[in-house]
C-alpha atoms as a PDB file:
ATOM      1  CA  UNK A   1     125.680  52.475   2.328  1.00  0.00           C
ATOM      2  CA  UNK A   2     128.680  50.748   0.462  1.00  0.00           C
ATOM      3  CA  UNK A   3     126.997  51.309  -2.475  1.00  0.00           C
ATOM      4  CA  UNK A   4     126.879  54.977  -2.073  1.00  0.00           C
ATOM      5  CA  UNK A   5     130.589  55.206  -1.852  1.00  0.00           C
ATOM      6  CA  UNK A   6     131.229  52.818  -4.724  1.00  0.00           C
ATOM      7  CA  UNK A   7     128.734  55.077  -6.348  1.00  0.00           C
ATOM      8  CA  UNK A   8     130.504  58.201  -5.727  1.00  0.00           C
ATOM      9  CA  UNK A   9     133.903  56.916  -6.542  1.00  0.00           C
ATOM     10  CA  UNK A  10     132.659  55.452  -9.675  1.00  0.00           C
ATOM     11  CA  UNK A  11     130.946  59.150 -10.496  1.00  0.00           C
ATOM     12  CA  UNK A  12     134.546  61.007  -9.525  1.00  0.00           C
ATOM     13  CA  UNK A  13     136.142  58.428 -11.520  1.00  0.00           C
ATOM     14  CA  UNK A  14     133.930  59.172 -14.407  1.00  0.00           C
ATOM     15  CA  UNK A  15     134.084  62.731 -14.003  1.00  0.00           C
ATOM     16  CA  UNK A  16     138.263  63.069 -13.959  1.00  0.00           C
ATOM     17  CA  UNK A  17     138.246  60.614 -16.840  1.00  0.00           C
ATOM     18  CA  UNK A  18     136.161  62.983 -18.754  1.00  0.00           C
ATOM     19  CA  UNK A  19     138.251  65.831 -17.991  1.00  0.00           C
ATOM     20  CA  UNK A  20     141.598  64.481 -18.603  1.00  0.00           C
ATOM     21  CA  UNK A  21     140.740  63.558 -21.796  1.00  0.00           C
ATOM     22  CA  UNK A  22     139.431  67.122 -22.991  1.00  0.00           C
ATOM     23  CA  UNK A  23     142.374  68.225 -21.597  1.00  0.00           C
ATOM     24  CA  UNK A  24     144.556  65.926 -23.927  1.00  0.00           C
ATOM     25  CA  UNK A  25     142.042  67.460 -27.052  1.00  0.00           C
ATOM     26  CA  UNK A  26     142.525  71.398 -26.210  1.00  0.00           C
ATOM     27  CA  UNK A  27     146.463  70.608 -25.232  1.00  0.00           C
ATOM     28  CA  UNK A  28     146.648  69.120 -28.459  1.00  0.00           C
ATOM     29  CA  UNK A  29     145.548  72.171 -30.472  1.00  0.00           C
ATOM     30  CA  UNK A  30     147.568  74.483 -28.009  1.00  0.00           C
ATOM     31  CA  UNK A  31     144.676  75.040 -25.262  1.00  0.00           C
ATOM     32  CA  UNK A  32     145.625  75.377 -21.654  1.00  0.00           C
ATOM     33  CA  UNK A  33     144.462  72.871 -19.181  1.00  0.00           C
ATOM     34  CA  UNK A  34     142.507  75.811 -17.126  1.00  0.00           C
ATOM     35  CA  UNK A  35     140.686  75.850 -20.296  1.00  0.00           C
ATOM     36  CA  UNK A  36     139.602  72.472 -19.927  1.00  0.00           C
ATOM     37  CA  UNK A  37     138.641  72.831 -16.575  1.00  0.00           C
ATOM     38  CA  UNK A  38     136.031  75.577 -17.384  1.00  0.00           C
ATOM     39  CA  UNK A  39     134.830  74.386 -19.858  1.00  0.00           C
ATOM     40  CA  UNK A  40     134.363  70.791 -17.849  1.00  0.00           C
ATOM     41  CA  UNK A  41     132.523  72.758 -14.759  1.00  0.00           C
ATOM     42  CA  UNK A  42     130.502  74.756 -16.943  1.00  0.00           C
ATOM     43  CA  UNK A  43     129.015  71.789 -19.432  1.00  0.00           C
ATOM     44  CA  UNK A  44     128.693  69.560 -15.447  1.00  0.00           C
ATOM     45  CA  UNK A  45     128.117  65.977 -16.997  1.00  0.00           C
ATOM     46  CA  UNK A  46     130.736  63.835 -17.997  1.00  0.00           C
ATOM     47  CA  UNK A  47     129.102  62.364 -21.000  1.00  0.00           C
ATOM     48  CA  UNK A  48     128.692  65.747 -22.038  1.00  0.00           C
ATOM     49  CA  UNK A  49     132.393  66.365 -21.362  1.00  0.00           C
ATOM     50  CA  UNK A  50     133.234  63.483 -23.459  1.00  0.00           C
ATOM     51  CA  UNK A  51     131.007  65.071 -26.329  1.00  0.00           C
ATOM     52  CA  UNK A  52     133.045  68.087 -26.213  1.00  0.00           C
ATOM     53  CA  UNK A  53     136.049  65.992 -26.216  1.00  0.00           C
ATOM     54  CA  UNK A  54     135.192  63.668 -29.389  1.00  0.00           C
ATOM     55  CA  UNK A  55     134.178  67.616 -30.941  1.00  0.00           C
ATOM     56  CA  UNK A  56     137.529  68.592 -30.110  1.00  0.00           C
ATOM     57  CA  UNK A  57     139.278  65.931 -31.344  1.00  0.00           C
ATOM     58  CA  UNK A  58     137.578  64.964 -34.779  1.00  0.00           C
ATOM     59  CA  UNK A  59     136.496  68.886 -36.088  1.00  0.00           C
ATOM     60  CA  UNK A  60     139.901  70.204 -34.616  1.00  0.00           C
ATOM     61  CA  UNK A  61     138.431  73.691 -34.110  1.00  0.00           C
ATOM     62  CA  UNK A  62     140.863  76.636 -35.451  1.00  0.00           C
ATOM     63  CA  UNK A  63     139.180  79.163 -33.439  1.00  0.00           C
ATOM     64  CA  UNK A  64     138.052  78.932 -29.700  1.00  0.00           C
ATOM     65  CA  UNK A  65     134.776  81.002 -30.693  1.00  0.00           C
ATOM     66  CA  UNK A  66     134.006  77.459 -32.202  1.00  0.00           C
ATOM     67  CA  UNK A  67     134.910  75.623 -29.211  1.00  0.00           C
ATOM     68  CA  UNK A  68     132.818  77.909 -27.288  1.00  0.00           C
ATOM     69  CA  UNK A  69     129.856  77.603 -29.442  1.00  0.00           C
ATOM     70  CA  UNK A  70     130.074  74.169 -28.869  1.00  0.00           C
ATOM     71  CA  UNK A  71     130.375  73.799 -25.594  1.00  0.00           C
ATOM     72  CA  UNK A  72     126.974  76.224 -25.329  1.00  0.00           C
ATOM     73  CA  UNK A  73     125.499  74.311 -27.782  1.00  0.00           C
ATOM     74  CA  UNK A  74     126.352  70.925 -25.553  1.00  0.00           C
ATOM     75  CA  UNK A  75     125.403  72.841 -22.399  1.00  0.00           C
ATOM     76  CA  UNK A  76     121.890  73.536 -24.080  1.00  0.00           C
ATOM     77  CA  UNK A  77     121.094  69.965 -24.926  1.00  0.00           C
ATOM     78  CA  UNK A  78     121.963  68.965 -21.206  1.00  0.00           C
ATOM     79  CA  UNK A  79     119.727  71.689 -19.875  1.00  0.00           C
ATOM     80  CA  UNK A  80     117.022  71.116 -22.388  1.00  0.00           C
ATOM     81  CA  UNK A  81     116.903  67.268 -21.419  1.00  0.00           C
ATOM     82  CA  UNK A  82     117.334  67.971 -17.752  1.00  0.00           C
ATOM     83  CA  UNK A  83     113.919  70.180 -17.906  1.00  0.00           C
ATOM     84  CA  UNK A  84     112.030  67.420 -19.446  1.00  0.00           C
ATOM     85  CA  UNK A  85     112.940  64.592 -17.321  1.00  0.00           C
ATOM     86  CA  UNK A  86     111.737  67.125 -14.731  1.00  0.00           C
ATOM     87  CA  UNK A  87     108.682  67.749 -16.389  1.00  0.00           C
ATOM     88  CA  UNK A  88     107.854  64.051 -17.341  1.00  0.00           C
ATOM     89  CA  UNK A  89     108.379  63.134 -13.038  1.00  0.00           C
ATOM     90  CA  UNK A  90     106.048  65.830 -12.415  1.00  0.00           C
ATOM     91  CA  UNK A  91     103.455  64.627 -14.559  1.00  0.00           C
ATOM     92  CA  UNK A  92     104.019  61.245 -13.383  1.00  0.00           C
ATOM     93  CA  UNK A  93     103.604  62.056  -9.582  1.00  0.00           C
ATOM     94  CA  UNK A  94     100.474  64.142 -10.202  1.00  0.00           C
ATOM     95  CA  UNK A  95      98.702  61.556 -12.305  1.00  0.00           C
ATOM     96  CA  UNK A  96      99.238  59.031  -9.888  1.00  0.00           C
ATOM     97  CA  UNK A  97      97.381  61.781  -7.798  1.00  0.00           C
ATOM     98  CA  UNK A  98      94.568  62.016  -9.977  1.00  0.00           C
ATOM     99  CA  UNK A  99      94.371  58.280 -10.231  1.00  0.00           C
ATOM    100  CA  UNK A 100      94.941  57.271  -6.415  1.00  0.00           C
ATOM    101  CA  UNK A 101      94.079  60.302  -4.328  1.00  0.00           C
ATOM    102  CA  UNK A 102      96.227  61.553  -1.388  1.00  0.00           C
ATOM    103  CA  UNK A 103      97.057  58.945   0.670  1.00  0.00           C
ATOM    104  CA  UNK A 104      95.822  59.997   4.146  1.00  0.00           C
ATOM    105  CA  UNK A 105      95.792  57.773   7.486  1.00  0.00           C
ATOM    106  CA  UNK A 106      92.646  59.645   8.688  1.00  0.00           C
ATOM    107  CA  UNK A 107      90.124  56.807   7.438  1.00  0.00           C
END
């Protein structure tokens, strides 16, 4: 149980870490913090955050249709991976199922 909350904490940590710093990015090119903040929610992963961040910071975007792109480009590689790690835990769980049956108390 502590774990969970040392989890958590570490996660929120993590998270408004993330976000602070692609707030510093956008502020620096003249970007509102709300800005930030949607485009935190909408990409959901910190390390993706921090992506957009280091983007931010070393292409130094002049337009925010570039900023955009990126962040739907980011958002796409998150989503992308997300459905395969699905896919690869499914497979998983019904091979064991081939290989080992149901496991059923009946016998």
């Amino acid at each position: 149980m502590n774990e969970d909350i040392f989890s958590t904490a570490d996660n929120q940590s993590q998270w408004a870490d993330s976000r602070d710093e692609l707030r510093r990015a956008l502020e620096s090119l003249g970007y509102p913090t709300e800005f930030a903040d949607t485009i935190a929610k909408y990409i959901g992963s910190p390390k993706g955050i921090q992506r957009m961040a280091w983007y931010v910071n070393y292409v130094r975007p002049e337009k925010t249709e570039l900023i955009v792109d990126e962040m739907l480009a980011i958002k796409s590689e998150i989503d992308t991976w997300r459905e395969r790690k699905e896919s690869q835990q499914a497979n998983a769980a019904y091979t064991q199922l081939l290989n080992c049956g149901l496991d059923t108390d009946d016998e």
